[in-house]
C-alpha atoms as a PDB file:
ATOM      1  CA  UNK A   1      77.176  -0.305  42.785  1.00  0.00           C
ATOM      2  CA  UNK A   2      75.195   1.776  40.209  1.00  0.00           C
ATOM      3  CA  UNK A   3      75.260  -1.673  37.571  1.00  0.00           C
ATOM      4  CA  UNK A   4      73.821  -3.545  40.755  1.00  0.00           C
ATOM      5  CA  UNK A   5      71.545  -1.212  41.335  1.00  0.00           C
ATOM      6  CA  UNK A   6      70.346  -1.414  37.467  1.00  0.00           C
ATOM      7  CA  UNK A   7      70.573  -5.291  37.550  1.00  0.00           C
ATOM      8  CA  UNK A   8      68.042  -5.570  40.641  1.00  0.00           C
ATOM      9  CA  UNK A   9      65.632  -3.098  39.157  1.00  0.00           C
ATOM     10  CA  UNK A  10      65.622  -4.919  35.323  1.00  0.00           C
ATOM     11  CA  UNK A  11      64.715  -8.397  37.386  1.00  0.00           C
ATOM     12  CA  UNK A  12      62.427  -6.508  39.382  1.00  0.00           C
ATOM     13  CA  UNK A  13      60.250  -5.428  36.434  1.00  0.00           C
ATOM     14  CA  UNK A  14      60.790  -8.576  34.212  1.00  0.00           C
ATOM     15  CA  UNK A  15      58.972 -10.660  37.313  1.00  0.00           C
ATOM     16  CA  UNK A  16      56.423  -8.097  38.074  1.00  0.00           C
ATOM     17  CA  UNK A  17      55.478  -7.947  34.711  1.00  0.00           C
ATOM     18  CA  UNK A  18      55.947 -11.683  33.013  1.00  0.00           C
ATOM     19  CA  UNK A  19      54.561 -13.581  35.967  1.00  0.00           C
ATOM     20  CA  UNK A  20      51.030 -13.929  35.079  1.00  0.00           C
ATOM     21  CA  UNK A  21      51.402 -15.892  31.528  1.00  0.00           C
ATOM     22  CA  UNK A  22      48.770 -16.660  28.892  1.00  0.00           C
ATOM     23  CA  UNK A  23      45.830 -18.576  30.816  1.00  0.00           C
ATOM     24  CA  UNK A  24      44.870 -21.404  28.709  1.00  0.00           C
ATOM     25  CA  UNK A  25      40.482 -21.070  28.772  1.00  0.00           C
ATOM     26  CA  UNK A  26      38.762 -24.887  29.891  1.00  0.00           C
ATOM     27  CA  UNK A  27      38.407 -27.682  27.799  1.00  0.00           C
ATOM     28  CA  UNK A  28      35.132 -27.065  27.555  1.00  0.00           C
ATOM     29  CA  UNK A  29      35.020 -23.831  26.571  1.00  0.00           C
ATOM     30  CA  UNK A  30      37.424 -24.524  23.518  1.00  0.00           C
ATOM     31  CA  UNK A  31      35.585 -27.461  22.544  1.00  0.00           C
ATOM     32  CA  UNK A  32      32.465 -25.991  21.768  1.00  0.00           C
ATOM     33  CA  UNK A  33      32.616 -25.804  18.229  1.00  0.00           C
ATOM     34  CA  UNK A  34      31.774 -27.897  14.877  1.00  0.00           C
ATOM     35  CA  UNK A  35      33.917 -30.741  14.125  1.00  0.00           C
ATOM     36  CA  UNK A  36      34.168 -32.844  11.292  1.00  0.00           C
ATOM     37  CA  UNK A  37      36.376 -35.656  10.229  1.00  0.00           C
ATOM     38  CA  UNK A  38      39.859 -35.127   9.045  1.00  0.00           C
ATOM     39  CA  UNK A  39      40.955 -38.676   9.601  1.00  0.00           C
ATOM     40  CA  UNK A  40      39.892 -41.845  11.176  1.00  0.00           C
ATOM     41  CA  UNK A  41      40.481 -44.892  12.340  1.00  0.00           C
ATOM     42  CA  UNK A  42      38.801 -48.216  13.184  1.00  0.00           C
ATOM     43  CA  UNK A  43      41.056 -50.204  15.520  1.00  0.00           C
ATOM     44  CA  UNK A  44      44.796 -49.494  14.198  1.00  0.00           C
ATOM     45  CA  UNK A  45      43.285 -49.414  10.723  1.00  0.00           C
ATOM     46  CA  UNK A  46      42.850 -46.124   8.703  1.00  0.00           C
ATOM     47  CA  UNK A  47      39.757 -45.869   6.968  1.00  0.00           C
ATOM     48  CA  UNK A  48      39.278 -42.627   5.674  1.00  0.00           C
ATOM     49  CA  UNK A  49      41.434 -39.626   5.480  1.00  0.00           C
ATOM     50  CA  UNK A  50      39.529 -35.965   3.878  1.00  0.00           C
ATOM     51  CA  UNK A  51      39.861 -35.225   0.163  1.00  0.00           C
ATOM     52  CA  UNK A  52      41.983 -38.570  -0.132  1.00  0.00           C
ATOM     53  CA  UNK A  53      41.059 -42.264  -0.832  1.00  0.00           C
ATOM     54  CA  UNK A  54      39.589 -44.268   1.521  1.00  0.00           C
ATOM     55  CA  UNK A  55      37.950 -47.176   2.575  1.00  0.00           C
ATOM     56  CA  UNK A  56      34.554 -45.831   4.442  1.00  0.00           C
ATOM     57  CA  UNK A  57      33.875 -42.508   2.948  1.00  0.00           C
ATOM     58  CA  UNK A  58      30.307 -42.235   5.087  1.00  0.00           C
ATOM     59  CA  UNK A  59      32.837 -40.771   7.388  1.00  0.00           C
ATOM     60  CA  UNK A  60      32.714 -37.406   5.330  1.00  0.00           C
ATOM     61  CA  UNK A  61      29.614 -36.820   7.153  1.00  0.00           C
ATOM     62  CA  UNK A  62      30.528 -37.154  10.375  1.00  0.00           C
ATOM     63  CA  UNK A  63      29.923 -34.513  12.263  1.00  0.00           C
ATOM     64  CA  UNK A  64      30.181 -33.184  16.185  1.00  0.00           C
ATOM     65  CA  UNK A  65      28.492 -30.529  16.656  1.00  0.00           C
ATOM     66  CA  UNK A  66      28.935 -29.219  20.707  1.00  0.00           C
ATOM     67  CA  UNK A  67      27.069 -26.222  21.752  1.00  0.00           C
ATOM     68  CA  UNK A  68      26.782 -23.935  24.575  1.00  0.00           C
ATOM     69  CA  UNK A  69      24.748 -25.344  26.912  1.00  0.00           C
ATOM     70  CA  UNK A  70      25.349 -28.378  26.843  1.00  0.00           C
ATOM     71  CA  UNK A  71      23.161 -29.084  23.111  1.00  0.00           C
ATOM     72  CA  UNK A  72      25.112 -31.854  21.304  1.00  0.00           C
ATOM     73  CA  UNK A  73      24.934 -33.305  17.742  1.00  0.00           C
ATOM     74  CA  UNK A  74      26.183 -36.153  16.490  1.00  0.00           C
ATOM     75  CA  UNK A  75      26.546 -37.715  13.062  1.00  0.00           C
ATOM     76  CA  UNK A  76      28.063 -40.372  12.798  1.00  0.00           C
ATOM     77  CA  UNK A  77      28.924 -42.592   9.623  1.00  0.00           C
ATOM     78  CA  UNK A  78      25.621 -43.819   8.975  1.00  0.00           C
ATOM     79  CA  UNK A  79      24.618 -40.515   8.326  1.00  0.00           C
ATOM     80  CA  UNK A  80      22.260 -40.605  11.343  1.00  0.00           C
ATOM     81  CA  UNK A  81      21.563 -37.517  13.465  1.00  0.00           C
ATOM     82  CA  UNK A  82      21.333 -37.459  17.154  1.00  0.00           C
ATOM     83  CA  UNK A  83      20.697 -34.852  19.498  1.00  0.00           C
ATOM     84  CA  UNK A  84      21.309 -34.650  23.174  1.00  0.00           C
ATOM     85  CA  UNK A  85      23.811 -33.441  25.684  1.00  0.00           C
ATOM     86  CA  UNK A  86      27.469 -33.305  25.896  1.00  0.00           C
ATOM     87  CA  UNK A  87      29.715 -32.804  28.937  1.00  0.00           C
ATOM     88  CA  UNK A  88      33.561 -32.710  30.373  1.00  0.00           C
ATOM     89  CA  UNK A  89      35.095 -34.921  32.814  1.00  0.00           C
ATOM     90  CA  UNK A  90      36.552 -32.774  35.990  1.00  0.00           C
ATOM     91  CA  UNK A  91      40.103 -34.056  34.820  1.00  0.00           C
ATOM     92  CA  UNK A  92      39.015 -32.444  31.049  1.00  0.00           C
ATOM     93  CA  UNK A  93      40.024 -36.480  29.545  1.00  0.00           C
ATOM     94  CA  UNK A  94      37.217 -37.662  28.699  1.00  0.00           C
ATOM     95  CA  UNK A  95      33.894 -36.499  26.631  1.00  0.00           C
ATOM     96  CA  UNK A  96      30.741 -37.864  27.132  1.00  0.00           C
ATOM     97  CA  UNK A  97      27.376 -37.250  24.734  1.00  0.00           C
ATOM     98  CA  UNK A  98      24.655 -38.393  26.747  1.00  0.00           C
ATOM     99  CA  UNK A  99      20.496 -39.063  25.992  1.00  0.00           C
ATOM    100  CA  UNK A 100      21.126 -39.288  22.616  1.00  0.00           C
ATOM    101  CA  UNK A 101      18.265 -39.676  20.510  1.00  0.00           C
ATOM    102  CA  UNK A 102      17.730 -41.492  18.406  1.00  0.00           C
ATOM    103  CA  UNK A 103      19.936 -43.541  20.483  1.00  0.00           C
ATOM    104  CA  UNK A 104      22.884 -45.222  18.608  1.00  0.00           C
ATOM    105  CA  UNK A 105      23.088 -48.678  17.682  1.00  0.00           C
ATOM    106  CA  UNK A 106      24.374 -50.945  20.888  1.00  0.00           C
ATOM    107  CA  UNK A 107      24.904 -47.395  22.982  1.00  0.00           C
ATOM    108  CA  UNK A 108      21.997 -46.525  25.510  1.00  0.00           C
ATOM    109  CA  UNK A 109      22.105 -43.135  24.290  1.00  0.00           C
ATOM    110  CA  UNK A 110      25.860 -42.692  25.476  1.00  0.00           C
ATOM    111  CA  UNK A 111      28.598 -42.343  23.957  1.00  0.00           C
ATOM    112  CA  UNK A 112      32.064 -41.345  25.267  1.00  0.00           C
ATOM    113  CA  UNK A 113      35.094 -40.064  24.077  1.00  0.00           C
ATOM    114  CA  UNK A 114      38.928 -39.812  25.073  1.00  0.00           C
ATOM    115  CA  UNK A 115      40.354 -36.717  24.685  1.00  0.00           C
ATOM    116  CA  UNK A 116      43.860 -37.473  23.022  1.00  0.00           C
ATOM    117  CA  UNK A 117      44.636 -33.673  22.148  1.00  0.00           C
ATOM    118  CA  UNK A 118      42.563 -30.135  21.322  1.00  0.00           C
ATOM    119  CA  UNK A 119      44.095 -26.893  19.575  1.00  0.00           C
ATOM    120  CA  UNK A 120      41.676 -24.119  17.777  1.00  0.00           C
ATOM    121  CA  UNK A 121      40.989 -25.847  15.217  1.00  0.00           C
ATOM    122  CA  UNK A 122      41.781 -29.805  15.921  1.00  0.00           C
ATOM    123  CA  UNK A 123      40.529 -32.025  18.546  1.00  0.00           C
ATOM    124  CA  UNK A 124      41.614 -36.053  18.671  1.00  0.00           C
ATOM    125  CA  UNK A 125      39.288 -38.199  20.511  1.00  0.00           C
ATOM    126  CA  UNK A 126      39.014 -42.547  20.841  1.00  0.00           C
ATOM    127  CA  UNK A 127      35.955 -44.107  21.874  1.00  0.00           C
ATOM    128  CA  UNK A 128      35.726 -45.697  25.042  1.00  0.00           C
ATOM    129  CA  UNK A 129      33.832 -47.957  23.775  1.00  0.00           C
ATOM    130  CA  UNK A 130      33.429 -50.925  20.493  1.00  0.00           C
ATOM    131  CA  UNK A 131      31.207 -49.386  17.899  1.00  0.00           C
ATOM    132  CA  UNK A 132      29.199 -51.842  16.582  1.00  0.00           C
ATOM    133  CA  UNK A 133      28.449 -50.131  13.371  1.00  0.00           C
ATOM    134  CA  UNK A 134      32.481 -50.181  12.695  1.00  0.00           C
ATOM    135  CA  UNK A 135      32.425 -54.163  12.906  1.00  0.00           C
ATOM    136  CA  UNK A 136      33.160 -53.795  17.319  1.00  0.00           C
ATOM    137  CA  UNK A 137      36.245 -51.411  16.677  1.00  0.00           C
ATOM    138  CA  UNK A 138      37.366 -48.834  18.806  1.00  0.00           C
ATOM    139  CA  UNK A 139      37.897 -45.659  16.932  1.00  0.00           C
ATOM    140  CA  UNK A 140      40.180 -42.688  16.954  1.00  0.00           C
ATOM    141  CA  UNK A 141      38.567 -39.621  15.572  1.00  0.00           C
ATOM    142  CA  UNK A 142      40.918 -36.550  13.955  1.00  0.00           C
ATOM    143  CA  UNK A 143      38.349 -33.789  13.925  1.00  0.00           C
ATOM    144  CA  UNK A 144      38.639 -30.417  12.231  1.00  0.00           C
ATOM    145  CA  UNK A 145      37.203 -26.984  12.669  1.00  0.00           C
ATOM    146  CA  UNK A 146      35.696 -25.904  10.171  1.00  0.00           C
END
């Protein structure tokens, strides 16, 4: 009786006190951050990969930067700057820059982004769209932090 006892109070405590877990913060929370290229590629090709060879090394100046607030910069392999805003989807898939400007080539001033996967310090991302400075590729971005 007394090990029954002992046996209801230890699962007693272990569900009182594990229940809660580690509460992951929103996408775009996390994502605000500086990101930089550790790989990419254009279609199923890879083009560039950091500190190695590659085949387009403007990408070692592309940059996302995504502030609080919405404030978004984006360099992209051309080594031009734009500036505008940045937002999540409600199902935290998909990133879209929006009113860039200057606006990039064959874009509107949008540009949007699939979320593939996002830790501390990575974030994968494929355009939803051809870029038509990458020859009308669609292109998956490896981005690091710092």
């Amino acid at each position: 009786m007394k090990t029954i006892f002992l046996f209801l109070a230890l699962i007693a405590l272990l569900t009182a006190c594990g229940g809660g877990g580690t509460k992951v913060a929103p996408v775009a929370e996390r994502i605000q951050k500086s990101w930089s290229a550790q790989s990419v590629k254009e279609g199923t090709t890879p083009v560039f990969t950091k500190g190695g060879s590659s085949t387009k090394p403007g990408y070692s100046n592309f940059r996302l930067e995504l502030a609080s607030g919405g404030v978004a910069r984006f360099t992209d392999i051309d080594g031009i700057t734009c500036t505008g805003t940045w937002a999540i989807s409600s199902d935290e898939k998909t990133l879209a820059l929006t009113g860039l400007t200057p606006p990039p080539t064959g874009t509107n001033g949008t540009i949007s982004f699939t979320i593939s996967s996002l830790t501390d310090n990575s974030l994968t991302i494929t355009r939803t769209t051809a870029s038509l400075k990458t020859g009308g590729t669609i292109n998956e971005y490896q981005l690091v932090n710092p």
